[in-house]
Protein backbone atom coordinates (compact mmCIF):
# COMPACT_ATOMS: atom_id res chain seq x y z
CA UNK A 1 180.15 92.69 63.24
CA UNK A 2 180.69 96.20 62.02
CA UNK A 3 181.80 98.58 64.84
CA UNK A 4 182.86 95.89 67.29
CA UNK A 5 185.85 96.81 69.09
CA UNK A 6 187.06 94.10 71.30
CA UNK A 7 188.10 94.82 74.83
CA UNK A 8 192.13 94.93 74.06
CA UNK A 9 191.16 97.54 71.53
CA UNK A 10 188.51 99.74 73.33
CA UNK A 11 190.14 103.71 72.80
CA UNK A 12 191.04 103.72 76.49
CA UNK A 13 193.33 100.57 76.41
CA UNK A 14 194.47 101.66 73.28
CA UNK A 15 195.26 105.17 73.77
CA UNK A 16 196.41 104.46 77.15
CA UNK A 17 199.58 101.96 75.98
CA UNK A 18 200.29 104.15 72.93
CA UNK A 19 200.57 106.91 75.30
CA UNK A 20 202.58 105.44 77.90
CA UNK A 21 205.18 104.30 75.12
CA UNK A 22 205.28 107.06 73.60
CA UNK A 23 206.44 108.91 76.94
CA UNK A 24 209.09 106.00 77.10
CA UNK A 25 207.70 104.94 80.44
CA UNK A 26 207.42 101.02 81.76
CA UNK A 27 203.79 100.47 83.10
CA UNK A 28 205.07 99.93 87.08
CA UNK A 29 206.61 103.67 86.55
CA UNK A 30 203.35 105.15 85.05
CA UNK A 31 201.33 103.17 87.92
CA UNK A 32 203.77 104.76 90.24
CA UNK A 33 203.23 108.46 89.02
CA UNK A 34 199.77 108.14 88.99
CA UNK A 35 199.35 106.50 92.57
CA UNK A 36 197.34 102.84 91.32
CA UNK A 37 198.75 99.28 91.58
CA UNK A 38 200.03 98.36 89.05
CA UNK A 39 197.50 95.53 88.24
CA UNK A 40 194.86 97.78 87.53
CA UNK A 41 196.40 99.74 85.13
CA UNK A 42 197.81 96.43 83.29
CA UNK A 43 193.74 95.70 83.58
CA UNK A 44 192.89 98.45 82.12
CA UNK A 45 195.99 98.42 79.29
CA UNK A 46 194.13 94.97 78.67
CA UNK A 47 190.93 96.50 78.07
CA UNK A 48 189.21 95.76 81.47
CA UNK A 49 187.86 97.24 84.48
CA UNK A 50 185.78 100.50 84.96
CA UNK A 51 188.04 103.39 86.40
CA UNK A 52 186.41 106.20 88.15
CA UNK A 53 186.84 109.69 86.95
CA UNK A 54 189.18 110.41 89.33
CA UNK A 55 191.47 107.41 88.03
CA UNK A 56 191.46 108.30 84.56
CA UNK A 57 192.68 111.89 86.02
CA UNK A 58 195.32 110.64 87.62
CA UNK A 59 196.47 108.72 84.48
CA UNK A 60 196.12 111.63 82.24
CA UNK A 61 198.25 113.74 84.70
CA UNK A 62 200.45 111.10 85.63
CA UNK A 63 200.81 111.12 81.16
CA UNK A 64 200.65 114.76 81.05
CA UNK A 65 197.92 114.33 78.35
CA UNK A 66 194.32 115.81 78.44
CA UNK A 67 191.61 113.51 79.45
CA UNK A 68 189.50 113.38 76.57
CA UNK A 69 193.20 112.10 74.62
CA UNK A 70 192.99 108.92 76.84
CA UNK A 71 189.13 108.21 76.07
CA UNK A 72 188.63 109.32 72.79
CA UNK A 73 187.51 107.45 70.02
CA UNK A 74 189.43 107.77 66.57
CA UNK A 75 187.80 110.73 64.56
CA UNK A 76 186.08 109.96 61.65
CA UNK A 77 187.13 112.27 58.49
CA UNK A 78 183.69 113.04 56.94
CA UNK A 79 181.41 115.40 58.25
CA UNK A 80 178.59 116.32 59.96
CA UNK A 81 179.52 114.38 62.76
CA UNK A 82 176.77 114.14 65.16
CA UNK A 83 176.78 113.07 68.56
CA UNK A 84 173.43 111.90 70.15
CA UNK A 85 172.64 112.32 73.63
CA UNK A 86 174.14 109.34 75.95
CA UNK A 87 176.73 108.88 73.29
CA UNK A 88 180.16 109.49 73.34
CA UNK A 89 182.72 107.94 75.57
CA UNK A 90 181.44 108.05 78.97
CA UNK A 91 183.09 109.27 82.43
CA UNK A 92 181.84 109.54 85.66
CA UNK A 93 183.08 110.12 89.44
CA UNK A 94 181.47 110.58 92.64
CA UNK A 95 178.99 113.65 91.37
CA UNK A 96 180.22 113.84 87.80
CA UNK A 97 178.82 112.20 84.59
CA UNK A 98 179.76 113.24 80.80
CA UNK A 99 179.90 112.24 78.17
CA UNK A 100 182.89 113.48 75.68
CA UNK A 101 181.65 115.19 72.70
CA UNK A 102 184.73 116.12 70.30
CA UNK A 103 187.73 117.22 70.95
CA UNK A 104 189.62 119.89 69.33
CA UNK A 105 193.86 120.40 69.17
CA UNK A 106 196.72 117.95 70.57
CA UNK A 107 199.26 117.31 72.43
CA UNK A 108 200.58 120.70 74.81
CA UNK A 109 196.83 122.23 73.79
CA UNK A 110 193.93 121.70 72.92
CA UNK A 111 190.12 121.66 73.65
CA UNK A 112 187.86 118.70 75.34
CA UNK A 113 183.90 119.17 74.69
CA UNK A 114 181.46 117.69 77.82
CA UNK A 115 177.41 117.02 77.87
CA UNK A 116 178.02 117.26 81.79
CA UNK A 117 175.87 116.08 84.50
CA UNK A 118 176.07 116.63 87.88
CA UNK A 119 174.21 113.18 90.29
CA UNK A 120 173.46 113.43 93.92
CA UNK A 121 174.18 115.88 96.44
CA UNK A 122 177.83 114.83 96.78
CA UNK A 123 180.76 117.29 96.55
CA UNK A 124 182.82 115.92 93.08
CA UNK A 125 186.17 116.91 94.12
CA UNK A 126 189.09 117.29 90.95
CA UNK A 127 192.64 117.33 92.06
CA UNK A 128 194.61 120.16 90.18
CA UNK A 129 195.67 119.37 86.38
CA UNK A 130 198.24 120.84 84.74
CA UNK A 131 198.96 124.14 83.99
CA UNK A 132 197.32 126.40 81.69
CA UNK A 133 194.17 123.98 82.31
CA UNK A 134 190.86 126.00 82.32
CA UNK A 135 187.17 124.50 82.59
CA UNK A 136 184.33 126.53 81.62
CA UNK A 137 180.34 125.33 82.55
CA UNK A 138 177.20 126.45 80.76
CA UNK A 139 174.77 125.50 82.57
CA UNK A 140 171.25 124.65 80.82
CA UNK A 141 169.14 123.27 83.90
CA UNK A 142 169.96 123.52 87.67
CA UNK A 143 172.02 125.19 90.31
CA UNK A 144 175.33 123.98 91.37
CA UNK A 145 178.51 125.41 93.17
CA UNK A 146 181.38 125.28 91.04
CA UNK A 147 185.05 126.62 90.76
CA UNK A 148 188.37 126.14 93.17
CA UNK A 149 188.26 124.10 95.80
CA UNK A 150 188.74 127.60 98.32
CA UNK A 151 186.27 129.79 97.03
CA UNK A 152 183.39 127.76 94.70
CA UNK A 153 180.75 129.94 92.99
CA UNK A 154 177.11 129.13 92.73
CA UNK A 155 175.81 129.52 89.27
CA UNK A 156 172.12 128.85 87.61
CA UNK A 157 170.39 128.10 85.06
CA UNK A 158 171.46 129.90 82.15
CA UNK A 159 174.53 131.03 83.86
CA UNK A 160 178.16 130.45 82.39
CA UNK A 161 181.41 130.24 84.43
CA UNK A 162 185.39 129.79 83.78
CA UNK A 163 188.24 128.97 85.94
CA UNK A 164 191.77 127.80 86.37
CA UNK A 165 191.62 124.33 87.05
CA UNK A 166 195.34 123.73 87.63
CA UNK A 167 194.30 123.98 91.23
CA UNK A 168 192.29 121.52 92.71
CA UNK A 169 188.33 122.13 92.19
CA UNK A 170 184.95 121.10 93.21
CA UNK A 171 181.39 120.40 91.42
CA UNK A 172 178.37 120.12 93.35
CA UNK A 173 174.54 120.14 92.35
CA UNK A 174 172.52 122.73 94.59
CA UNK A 175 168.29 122.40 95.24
CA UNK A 176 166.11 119.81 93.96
CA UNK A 177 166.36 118.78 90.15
CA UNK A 178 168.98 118.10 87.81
CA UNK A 179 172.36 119.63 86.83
CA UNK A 180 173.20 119.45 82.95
CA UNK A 181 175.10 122.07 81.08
CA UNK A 182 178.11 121.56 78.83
CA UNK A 183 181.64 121.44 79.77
CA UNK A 184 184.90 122.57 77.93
CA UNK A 185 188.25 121.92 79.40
CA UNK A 186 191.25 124.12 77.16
CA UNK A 187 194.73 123.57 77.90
CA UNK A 188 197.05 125.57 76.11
CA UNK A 189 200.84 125.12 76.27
CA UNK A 190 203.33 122.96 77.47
């Protein structure tokens, strides 16, 4: 069928061993840096499993690559591209689910679009990534408490904030209701 991708070629599996060779690094030495056995990540180099948010972090660090460069799909070349809602790779952690958008730039910089949700009551907590990270949240419905781990902010409905986020960092939905807002991560630099 048109569009089928089979499991060895899925963009995380993909992206993930191109990546990792291209950093010259064995897979028990990239497992090692980013703190998983090293099954799992020859599962996922084989197209399986379902990592958590926080897992694909700690790849991505471990890589020192953005997120959104381990999930993404190949761009197409012709435009408009349009992304419907609930499209788009997905990622999701304890409080946290997006859905990645586009993504703008490369390697050392570069820009990662989000349609973010935030679940639950639970606190999504975001070990630091690297530096010169930032994450900035519109928010379109909602109230959450967002920012560095020591001193979050609450923000509403209509409200936009920005932070470092080479520190670690916390997401958390506030009230009754939903959370939704986009989400862009920049990283500029080395």
């Amino acid at each position: 069928m048109v569009g089928m991708v089979s499991a060895e070629q899925s963009p995380l599996a993909v992206n993930l061993r191109r990546l990792r060779r291209s950093r010259g690094l064995a897979a028990v030495e990239l497992a090692r840096r980013a703190g998983l056995a090293r099954a799992t990540l020859t599962q996922l180099e084989a197209g399986g499993g379902n990592p958590t948010l926080e897992t694909l972090y700690a790849l991505a660090n471990a890589l020192d690559a953005p997120l959104a460069e381990l999930i993404a799909e190949p761009e197409a070349a012709s435009l408009p591209r349009v992304v419907r809602r609930g499209e788009g790779v997905r990622v999701a952690g304890v409080a946290v689910e997006a859905w990645l958008l586009a993504t703008v730039g490369g390697r050392g910089g570069g820009t990662e679009i989000y349609d973010f949700t935030l679940r639950g009551r639970s606190r999504q907590h975001s070990a630091a990534h690297p530096a010169g990270t930032r994450e900035h949240l519109q928010l379109h419905e909602g109230r959450v408490a967002v920012g560095p781990a020591a001193s979050p902010v609450e923000i509403g409905a209509g409200d936009f904030v920005s932070f470092d986020a080479d520190c670690d960092h916390v997401y958390q939905r506030l009230g009754a209701g939903r959370a939704v807002g986009v989400l862009v991560i920049t990283k500029t630099g080395p």
